[in-house]
Protein backbone atom coordinates (compact mmCIF):
# COMPACT_ATOMS: atom_id res chain seq x y z
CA UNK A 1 0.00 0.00 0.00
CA UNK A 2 1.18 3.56 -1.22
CA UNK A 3 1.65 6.12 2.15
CA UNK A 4 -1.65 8.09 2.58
CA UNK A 5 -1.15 11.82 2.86
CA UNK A 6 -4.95 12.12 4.33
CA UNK A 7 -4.28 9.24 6.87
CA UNK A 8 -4.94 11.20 10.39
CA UNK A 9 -7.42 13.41 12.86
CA UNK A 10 -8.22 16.98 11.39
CA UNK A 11 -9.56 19.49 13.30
CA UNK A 12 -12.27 21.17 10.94
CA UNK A 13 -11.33 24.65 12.25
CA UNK A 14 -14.30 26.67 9.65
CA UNK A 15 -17.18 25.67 7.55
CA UNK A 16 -18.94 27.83 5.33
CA UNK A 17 -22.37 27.10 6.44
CA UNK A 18 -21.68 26.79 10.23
CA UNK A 19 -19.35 29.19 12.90
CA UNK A 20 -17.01 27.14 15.05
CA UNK A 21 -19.15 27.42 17.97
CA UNK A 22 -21.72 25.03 16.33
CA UNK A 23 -19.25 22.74 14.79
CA UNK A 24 -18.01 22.24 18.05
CA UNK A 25 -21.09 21.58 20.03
CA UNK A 26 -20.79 18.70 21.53
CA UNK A 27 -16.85 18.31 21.31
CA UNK A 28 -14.24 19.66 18.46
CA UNK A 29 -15.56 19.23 15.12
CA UNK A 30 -13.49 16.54 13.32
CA UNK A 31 -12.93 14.17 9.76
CA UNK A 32 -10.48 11.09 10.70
CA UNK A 33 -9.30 8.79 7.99
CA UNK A 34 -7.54 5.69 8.73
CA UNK A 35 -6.05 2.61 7.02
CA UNK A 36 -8.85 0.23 5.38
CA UNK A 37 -10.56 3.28 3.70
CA UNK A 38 -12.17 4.29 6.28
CA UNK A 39 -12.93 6.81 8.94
CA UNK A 40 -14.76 9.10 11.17
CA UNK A 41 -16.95 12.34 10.98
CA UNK A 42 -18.36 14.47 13.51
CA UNK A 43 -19.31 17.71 13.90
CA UNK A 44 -22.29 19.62 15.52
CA UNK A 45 -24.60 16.80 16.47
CA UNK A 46 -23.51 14.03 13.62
CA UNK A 47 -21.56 11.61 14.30
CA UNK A 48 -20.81 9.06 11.04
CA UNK A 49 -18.39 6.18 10.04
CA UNK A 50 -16.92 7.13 6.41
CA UNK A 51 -16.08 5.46 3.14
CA UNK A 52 -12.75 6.59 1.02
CA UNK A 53 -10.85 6.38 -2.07
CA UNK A 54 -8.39 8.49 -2.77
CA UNK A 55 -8.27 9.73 -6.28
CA UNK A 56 -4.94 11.35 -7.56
CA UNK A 57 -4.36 14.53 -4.88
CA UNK A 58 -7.95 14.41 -3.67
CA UNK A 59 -9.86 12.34 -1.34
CA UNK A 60 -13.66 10.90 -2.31
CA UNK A 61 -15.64 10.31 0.20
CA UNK A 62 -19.60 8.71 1.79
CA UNK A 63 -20.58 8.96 5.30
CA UNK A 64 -23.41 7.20 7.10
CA UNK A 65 -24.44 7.66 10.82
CA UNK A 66 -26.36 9.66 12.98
CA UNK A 67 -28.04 12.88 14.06
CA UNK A 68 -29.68 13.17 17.07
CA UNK A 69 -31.35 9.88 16.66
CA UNK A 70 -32.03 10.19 12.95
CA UNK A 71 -29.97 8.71 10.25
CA UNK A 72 -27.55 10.76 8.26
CA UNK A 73 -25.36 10.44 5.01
CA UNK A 74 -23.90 12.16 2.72
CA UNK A 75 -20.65 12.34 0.63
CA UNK A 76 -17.41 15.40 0.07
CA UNK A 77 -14.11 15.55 -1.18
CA UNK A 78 -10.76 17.21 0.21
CA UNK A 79 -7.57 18.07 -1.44
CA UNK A 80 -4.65 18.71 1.28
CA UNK A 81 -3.74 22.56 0.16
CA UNK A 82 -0.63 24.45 2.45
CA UNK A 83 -0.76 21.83 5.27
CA UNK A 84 -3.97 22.01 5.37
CA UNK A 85 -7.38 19.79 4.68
CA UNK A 86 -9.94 22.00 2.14
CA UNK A 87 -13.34 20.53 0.62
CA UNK A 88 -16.62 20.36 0.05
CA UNK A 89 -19.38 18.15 2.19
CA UNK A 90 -23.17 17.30 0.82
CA UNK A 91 -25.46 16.38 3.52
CA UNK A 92 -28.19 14.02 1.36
CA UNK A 93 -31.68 16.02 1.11
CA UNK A 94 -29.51 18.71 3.33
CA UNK A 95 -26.81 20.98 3.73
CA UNK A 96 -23.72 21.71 2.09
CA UNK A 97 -20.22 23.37 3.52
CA UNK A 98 -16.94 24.01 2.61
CA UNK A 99 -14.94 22.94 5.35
CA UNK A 100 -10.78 23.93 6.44
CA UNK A 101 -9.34 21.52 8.73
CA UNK A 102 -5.90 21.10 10.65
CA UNK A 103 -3.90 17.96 11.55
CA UNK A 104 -4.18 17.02 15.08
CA UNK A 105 -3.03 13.59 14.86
C-alpha cells in the first residue's frame, strides 16, 4: 500500500455554512481517515463512520451515521492545500459546507 497523505485526525477549524461554535457543540468538530478506507466524521450533532478512495491529490468520500437519533449520510471531497485539509461536504436532502481543517493527529 502507497503512504496516505490524508491518513490522520483533522480538526475542521471553519465551515462555510456553520461558525465554530456550532461545529463544536458537543466536542471539536473533526474528519479522521484511517487505514482500510475508512474513517470518522463528527461535527455539531452528527456523528458518522466514512467510506474513502483516494483519487490522484484528492480524497472521495460517503458517510453514514447519525443525528440526534435520525440517520444521516452524505458524501465530500478534500484536497490537502498548504498543510492544510480543504473541501466540500453534501449532507443528502440537506446541507452543504466548505470545510478547512488542521492535523491534530
Amino acid at each position: 500500500m502507497t503512504d496516505n497523505k490524508f491518513n490522520g485526525k483533522w480538526e475542521i477549524v471553519e465551515m462555510q455554512a456553520w461558525d465554530k461554535k456550532a461545529i463544536d457543540l458537543v466536542e471539536p468538530g473533526y474528519i479522521e481517515f484511517g487505514n482500510e478506507k475508512s474513517g470518522l466524521l463528527h461535527f455539531i450533532c452528527i456523528y458518522a463512520d466514512i467510506s474513502y478512495q483516494i483519487n490522484k491529490d484528492k480524497i472521495i468520500f460517503s458517510f453514514q451515521g447519525d443525528e440526534e437519533g435520525h440517520t444521516i449520510s452524505g458524501r465530500g471531497w478534500a484536497k490537502i492545500k498548504k498543510g492544510d485539509l480543504q473541501g466540500r461536504i453534501f449532507i443528502h436532502k440537506g446541507n452543504e459546507s466548505s470545510f478547512n481543517a488542521k492535523l491534530i493527529g
